[in-house]
PDB file of N, CA and C in Angstrom:
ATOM      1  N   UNK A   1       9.826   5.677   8.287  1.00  0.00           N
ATOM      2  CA  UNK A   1      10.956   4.833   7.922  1.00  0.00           C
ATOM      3  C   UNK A   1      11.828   5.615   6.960  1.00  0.00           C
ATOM      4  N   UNK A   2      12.970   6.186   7.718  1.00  0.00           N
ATOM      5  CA  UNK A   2      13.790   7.026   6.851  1.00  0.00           C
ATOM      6  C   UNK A   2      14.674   6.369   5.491  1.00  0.00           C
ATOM      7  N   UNK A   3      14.684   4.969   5.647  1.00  0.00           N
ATOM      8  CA  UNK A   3      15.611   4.435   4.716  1.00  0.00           C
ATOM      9  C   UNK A   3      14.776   4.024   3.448  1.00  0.00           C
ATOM     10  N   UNK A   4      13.653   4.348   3.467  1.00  0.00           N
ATOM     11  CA  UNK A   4      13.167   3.904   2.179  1.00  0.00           C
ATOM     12  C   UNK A   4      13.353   4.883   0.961  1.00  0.00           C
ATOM     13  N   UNK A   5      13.766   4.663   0.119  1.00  0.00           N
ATOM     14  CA  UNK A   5      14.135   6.430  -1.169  1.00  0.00           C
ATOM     15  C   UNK A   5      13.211   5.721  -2.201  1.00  0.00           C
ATOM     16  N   UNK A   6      12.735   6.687  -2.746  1.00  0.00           N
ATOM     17  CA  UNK A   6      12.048   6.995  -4.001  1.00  0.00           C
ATOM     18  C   UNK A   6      12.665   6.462  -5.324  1.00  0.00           C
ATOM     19  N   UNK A   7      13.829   6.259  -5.520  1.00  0.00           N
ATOM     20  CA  UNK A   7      14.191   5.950  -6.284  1.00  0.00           C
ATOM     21  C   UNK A   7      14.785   4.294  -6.522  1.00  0.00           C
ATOM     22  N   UNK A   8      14.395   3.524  -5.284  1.00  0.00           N
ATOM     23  CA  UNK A   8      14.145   2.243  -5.115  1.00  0.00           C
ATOM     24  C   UNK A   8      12.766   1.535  -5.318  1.00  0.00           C
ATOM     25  N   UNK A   9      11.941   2.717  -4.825  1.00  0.00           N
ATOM     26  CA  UNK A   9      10.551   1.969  -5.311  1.00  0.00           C
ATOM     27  C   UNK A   9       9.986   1.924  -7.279  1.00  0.00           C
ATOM     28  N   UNK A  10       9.731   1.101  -7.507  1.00  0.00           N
ATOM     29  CA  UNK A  10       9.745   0.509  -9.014  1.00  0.00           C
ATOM     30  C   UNK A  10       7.945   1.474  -9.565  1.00  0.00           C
ATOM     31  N   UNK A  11       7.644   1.650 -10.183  1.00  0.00           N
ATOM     32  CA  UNK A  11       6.254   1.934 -10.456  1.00  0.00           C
ATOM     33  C   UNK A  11       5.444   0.675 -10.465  1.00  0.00           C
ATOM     34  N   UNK A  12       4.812   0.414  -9.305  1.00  0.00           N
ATOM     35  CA  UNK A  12       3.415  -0.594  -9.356  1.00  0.00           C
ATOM     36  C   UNK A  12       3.763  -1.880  -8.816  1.00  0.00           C
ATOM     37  N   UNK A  13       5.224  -1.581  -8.463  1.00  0.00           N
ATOM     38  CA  UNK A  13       5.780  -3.070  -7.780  1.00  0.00           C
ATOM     39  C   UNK A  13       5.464  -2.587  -6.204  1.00  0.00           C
ATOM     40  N   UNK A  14       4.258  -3.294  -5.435  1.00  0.00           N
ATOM     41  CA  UNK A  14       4.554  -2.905  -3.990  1.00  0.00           C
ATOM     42  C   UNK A  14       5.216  -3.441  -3.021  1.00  0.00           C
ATOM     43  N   UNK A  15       5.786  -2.455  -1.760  1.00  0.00           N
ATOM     44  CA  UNK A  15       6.635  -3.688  -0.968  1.00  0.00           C
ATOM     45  C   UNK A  15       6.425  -3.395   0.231  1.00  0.00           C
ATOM     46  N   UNK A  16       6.544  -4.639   1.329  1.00  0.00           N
ATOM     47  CA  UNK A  16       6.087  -4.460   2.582  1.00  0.00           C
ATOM     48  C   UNK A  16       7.139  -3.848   3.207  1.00  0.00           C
ATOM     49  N   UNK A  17       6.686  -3.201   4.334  1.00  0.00           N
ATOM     50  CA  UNK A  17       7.424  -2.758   5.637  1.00  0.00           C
ATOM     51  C   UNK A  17       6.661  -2.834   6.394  1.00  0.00           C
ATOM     52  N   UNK A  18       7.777  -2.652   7.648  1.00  0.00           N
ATOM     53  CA  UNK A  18       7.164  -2.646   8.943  1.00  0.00           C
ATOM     54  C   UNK A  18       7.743  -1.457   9.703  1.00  0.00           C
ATOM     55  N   UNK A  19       6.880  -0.768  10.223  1.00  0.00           N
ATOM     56  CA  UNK A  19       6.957   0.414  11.202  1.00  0.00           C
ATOM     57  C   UNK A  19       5.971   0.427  12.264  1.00  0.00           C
ATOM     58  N   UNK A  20       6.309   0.457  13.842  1.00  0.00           N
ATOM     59  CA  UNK A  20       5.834   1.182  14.854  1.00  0.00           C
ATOM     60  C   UNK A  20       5.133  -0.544  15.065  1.00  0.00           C
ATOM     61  N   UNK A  21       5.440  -1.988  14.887  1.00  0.00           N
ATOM     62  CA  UNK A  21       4.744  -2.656  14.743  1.00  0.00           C
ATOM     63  C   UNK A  21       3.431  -3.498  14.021  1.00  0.00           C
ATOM     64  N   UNK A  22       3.233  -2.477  12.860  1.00  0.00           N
ATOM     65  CA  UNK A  22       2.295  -2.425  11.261  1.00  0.00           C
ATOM     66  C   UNK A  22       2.938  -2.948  10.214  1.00  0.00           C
ATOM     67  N   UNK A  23       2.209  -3.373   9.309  1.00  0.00           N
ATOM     68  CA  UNK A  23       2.529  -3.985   8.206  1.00  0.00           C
ATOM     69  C   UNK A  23       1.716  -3.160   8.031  1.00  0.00           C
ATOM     70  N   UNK A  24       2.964  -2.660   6.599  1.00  0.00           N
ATOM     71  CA  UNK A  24       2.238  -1.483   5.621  1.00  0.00           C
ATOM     72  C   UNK A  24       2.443  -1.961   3.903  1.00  0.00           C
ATOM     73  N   UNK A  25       1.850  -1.570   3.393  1.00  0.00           N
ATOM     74  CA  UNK A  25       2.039  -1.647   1.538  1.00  0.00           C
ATOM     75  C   UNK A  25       2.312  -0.583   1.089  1.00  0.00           C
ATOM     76  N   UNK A  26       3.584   0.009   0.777  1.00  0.00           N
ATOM     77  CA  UNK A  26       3.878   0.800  -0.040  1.00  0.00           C
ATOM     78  C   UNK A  26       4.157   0.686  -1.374  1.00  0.00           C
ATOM     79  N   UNK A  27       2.879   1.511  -2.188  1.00  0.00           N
ATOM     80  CA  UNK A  27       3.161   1.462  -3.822  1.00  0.00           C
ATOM     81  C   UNK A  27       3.564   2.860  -4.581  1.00  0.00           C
ATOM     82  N   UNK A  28       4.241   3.103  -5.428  1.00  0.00           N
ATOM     83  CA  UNK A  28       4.581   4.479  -5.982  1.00  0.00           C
ATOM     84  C   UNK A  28       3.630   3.984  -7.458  1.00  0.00           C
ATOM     85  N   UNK A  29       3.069   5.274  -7.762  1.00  0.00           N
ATOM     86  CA  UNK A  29       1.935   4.939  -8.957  1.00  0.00           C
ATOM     87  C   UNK A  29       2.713   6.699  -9.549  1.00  0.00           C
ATOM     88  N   UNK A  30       3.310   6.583 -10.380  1.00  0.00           N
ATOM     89  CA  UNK A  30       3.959   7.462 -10.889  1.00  0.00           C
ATOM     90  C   UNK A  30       4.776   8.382 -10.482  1.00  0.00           C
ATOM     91  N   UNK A  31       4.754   9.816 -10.170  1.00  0.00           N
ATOM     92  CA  UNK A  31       5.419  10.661  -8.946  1.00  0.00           C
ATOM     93  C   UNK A  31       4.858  10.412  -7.309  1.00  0.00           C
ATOM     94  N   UNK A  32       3.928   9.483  -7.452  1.00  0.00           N
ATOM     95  CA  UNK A  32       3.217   9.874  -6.158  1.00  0.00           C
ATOM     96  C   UNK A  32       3.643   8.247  -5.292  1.00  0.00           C
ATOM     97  N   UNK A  33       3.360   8.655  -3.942  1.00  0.00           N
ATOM     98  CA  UNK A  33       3.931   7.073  -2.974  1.00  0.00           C
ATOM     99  C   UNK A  33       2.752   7.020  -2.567  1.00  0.00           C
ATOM    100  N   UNK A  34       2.050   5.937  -2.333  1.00  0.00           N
ATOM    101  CA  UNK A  34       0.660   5.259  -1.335  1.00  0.00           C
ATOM    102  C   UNK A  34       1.154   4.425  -0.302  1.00  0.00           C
ATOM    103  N   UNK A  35       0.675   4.224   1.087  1.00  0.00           N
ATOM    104  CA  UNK A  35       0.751   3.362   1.619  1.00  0.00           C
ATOM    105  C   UNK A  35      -0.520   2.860   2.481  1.00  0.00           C
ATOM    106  N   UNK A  36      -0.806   1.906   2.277  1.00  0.00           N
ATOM    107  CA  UNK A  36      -1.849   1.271   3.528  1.00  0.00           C
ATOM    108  C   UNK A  36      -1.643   0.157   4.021  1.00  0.00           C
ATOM    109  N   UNK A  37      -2.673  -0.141   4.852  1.00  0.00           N
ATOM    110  CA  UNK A  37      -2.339  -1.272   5.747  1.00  0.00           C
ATOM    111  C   UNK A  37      -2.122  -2.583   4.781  1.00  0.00           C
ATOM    112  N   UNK A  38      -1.347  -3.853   4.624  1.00  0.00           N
ATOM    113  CA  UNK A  38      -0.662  -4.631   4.214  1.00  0.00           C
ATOM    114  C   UNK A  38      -1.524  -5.626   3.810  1.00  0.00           C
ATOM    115  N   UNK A  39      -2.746  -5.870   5.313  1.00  0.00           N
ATOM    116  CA  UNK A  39      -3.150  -7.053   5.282  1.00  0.00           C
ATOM    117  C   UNK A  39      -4.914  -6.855   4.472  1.00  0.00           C
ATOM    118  N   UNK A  40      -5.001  -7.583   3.838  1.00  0.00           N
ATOM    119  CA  UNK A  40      -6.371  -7.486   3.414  1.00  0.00           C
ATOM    120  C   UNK A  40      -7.828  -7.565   4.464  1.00  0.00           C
ATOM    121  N   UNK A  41      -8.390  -7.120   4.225  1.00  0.00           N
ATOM    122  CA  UNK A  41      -9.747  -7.014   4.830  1.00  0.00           C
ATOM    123  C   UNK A  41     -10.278  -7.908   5.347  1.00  0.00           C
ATOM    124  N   UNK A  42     -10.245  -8.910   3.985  1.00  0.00           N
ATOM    125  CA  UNK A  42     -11.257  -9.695   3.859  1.00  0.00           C
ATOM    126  C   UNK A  42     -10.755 -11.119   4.434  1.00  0.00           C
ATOM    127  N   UNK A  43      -9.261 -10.938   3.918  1.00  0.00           N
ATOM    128  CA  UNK A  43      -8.145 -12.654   4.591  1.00  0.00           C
ATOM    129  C   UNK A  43      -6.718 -12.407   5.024  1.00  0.00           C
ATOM    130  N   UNK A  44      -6.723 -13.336   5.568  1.00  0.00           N
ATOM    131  CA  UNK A  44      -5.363 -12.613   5.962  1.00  0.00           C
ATOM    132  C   UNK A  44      -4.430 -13.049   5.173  1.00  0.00           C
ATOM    133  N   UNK A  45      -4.351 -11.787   4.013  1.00  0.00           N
ATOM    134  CA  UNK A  45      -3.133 -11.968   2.637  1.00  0.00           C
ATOM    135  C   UNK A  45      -2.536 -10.726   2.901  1.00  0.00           C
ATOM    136  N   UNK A  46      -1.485 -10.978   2.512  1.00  0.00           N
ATOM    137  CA  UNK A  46      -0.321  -9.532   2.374  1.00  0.00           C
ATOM    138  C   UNK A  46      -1.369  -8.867   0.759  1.00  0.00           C
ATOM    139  N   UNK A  47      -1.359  -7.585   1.096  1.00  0.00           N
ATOM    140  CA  UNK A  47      -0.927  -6.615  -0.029  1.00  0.00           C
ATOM    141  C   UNK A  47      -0.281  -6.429  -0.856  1.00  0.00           C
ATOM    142  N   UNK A  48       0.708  -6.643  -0.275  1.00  0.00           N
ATOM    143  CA  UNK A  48       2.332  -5.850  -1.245  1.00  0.00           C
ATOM    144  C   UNK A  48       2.604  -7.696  -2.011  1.00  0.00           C
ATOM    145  N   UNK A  49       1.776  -8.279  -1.959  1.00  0.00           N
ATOM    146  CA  UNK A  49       1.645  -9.477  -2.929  1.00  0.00           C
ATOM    147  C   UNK A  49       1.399  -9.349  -4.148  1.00  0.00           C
ATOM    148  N   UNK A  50      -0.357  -8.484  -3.949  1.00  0.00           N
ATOM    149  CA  UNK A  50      -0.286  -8.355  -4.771  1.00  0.00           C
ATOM    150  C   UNK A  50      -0.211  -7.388  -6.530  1.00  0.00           C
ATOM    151  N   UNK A  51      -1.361  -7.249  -7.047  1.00  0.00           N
ATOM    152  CA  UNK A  51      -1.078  -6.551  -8.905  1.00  0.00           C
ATOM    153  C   UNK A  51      -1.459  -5.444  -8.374  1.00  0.00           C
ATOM    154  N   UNK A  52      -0.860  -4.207  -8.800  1.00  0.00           N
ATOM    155  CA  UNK A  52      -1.408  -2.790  -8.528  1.00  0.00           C
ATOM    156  C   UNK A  52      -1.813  -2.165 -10.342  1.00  0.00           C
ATOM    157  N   UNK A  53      -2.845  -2.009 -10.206  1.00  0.00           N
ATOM    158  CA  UNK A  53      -3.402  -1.239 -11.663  1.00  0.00           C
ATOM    159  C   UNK A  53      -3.635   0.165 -11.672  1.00  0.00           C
ATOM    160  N   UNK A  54      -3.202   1.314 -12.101  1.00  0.00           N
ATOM    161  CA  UNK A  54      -3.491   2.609 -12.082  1.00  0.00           C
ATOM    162  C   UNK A  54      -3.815   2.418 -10.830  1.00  0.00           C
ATOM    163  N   UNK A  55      -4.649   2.985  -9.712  1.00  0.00           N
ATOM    164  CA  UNK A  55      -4.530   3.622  -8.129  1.00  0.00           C
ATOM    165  C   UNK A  55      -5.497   2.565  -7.257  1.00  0.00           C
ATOM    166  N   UNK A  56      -5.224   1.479  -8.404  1.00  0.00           N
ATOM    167  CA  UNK A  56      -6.096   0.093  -7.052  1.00  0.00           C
ATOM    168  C   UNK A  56      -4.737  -0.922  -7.043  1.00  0.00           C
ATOM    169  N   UNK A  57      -5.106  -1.423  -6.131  1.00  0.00           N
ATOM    170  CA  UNK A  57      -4.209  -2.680  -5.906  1.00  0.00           C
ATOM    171  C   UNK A  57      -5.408  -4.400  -5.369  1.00  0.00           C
ATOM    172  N   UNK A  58      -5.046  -5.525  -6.109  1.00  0.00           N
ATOM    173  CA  UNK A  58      -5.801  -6.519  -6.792  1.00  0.00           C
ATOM    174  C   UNK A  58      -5.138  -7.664  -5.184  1.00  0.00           C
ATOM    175  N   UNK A  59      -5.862  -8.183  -4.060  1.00  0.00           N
ATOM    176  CA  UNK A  59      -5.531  -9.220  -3.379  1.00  0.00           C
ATOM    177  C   UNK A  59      -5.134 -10.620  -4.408  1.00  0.00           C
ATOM    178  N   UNK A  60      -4.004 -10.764  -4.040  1.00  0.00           N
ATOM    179  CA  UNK A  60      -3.629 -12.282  -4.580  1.00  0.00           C
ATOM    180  C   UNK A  60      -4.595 -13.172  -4.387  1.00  0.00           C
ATOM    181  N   UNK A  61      -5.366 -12.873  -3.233  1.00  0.00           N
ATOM    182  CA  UNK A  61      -6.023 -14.742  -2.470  1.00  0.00           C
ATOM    183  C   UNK A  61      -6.855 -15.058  -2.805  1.00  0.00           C
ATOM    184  N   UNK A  62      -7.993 -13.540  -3.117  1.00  0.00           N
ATOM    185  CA  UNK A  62      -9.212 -14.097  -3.428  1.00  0.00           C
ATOM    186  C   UNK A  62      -9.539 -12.282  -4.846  1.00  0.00           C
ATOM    187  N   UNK A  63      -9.054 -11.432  -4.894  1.00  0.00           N
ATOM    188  CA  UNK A  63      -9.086 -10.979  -6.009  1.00  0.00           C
ATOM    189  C   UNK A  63      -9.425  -9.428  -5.541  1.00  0.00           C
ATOM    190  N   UNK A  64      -9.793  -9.514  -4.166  1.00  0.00           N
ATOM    191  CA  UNK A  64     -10.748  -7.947  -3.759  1.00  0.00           C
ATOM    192  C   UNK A  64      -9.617  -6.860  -3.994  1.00  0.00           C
ATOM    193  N   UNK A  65     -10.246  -6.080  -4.381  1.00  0.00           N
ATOM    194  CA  UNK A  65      -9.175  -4.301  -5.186  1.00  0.00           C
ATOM    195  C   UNK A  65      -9.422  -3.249  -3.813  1.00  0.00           C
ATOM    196  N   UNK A  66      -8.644  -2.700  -3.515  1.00  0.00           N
ATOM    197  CA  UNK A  66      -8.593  -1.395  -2.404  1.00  0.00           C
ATOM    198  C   UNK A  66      -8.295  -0.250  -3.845  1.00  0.00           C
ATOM    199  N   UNK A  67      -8.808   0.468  -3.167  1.00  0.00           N
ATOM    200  CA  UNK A  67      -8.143   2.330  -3.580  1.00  0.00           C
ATOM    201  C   UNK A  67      -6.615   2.465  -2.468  1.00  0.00           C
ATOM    202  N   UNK A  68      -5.893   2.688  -3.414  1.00  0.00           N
ATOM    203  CA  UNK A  68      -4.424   3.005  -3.020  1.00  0.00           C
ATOM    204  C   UNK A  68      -4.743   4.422  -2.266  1.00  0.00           C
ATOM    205  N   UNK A  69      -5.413   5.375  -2.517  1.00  0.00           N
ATOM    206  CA  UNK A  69      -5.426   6.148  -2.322  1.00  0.00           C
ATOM    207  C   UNK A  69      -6.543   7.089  -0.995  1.00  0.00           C
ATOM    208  N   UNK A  70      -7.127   5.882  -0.992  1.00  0.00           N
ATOM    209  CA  UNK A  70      -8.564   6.086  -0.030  1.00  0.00           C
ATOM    210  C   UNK A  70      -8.457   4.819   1.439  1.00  0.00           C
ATOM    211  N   UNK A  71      -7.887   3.478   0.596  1.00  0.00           N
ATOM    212  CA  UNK A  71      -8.055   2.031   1.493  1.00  0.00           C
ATOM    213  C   UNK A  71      -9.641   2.145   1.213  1.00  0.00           C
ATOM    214  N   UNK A  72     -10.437   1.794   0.629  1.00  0.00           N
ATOM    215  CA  UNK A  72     -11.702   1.734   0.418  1.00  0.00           C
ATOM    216  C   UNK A  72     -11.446   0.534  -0.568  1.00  0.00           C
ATOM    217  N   UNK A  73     -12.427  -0.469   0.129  1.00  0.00           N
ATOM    218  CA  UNK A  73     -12.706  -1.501  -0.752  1.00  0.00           C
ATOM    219  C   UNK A  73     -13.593  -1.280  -1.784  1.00  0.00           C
ATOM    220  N   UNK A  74     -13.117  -1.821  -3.010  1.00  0.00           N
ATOM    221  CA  UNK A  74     -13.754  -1.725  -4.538  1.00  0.00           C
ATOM    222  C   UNK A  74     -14.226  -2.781  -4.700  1.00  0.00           C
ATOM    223  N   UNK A  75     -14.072  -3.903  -4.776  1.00  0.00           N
ATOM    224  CA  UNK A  75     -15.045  -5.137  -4.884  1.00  0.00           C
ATOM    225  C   UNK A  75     -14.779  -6.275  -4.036  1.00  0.00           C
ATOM    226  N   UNK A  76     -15.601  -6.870  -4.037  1.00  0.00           N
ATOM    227  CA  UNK A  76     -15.700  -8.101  -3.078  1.00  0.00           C
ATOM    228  C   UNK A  76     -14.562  -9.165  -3.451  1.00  0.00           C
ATOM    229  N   UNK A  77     -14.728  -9.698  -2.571  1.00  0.00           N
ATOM    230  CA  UNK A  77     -14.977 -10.014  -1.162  1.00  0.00           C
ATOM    231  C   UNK A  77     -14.722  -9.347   0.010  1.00  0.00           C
ATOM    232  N   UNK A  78     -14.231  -8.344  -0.504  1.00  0.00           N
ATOM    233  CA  UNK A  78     -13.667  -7.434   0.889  1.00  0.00           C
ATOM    234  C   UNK A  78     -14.950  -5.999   0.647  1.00  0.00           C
ATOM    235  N   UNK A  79     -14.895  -6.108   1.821  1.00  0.00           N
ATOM    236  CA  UNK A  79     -16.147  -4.801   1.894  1.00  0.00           C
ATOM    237  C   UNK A  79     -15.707  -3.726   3.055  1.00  0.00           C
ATOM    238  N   UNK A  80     -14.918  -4.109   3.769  1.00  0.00           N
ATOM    239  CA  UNK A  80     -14.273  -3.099   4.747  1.00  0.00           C
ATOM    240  C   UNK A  80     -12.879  -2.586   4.271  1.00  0.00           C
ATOM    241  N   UNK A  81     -12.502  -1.059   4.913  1.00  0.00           N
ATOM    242  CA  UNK A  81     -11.753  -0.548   4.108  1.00  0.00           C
ATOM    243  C   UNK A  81     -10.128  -1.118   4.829  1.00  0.00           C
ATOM    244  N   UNK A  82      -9.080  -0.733   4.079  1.00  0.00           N
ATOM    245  CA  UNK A  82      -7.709  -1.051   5.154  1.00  0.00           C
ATOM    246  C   UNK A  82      -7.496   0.532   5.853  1.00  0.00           C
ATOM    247  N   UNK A  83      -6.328   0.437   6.562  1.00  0.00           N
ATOM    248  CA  UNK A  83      -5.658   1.340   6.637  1.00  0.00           C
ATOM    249  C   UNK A  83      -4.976   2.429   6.118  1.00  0.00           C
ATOM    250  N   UNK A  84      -4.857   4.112   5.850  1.00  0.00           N
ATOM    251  CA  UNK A  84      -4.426   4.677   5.120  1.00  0.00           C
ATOM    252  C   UNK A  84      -3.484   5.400   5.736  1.00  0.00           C
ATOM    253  N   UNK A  85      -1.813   5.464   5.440  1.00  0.00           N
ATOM    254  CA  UNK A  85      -1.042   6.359   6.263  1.00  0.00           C
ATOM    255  C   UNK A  85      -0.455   7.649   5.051  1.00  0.00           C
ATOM    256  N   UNK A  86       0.051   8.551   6.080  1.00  0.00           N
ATOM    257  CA  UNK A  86       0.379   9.513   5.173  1.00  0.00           C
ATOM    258  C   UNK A  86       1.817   9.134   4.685  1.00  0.00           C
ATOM    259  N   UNK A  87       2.497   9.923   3.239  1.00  0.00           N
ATOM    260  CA  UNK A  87       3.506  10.063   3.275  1.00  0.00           C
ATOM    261  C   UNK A  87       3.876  10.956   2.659  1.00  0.00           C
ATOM    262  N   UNK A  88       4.996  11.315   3.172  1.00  0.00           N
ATOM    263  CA  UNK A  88       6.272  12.094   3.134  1.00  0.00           C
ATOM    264  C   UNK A  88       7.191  12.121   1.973  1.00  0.00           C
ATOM    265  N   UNK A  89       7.238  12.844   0.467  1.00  0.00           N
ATOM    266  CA  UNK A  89       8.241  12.655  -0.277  1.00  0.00           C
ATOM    267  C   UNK A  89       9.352  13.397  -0.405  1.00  0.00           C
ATOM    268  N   UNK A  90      10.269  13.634   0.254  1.00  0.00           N
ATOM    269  CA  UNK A  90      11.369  14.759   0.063  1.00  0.00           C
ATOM    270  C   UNK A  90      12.212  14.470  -0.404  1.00  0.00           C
ATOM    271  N   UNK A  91      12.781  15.127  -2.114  1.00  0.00           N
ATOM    272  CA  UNK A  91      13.489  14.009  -2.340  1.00  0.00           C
ATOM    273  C   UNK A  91      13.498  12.893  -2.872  1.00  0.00           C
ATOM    274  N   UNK A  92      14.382  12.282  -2.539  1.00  0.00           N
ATOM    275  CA  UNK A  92      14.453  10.771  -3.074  1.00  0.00           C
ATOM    276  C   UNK A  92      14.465  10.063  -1.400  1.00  0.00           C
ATOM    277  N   UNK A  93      13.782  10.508   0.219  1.00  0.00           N
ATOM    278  CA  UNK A  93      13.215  10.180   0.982  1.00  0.00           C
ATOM    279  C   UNK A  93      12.302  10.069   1.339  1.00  0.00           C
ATOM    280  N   UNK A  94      11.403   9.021   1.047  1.00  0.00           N
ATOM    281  CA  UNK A  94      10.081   8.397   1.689  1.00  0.00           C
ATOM    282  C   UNK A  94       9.925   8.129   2.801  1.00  0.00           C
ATOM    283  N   UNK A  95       8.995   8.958   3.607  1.00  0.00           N
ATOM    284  CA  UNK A  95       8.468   8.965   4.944  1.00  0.00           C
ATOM    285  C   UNK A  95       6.746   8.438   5.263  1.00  0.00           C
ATOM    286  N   UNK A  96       6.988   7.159   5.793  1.00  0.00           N
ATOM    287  CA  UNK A  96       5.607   6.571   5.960  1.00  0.00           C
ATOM    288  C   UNK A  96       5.041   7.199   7.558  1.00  0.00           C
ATOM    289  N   UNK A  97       4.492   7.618   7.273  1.00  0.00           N
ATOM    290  CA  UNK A  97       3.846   8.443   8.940  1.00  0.00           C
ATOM    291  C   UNK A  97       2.737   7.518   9.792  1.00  0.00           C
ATOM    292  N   UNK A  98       2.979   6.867  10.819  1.00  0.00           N
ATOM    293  CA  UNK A  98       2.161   5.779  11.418  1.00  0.00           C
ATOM    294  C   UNK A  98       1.566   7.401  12.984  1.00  0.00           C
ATOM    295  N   UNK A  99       0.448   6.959  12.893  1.00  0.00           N
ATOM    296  CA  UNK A  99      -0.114   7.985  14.238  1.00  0.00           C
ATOM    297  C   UNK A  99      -1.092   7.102  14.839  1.00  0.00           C
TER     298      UNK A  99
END
């Protein structure tokens, strides 16, 4: 998604998109962009809902934390991991890579 820039994304505020048919969560945690899959593991809650803390991000619904950086679930209720895509920073252009 070529229109997303770096300098729109906020530190720790995440926001959804959609590419290739995916819901993704993109969070910027200082110089760096994360994105994974949107929907939680464990329910079907958006991501980009909810609290991102240093390189986890906290489900609104029921509380379970992913690694921004892995999609590896950190605590329950979610025990399976999400989705992890690459990205692309060139710039002040963010490239979410769906394969």
């Amino acid at each position: 998604m070529s229109d997303l820039k770096l300098s729109n994304l906020l530190e720790g505020k995440p926001v959804l998109i959609e590419k290739d048919g995916k819901s993704i969560c993109v969070t910027r945690v200082g110089s760096e962009v994360f994105a994974i899959g949107d929907t939680c593991s464990h329910s079907d809650a958006s991501l980009s809902e909810g609290d991102v803390t240093g390189f986890k991000i906290e489900c609104w619904l029921h509380g379970a934390e992913f690694d921004l950086r892995t999609g590896v679930a950190l605590t329950l209720p979610a025990v399976a991991p999400v989705d992890v895509y690459a990205v692309v920073v060139d710039g002040d252009s963010v490239t979410v890579e769906v394969k």
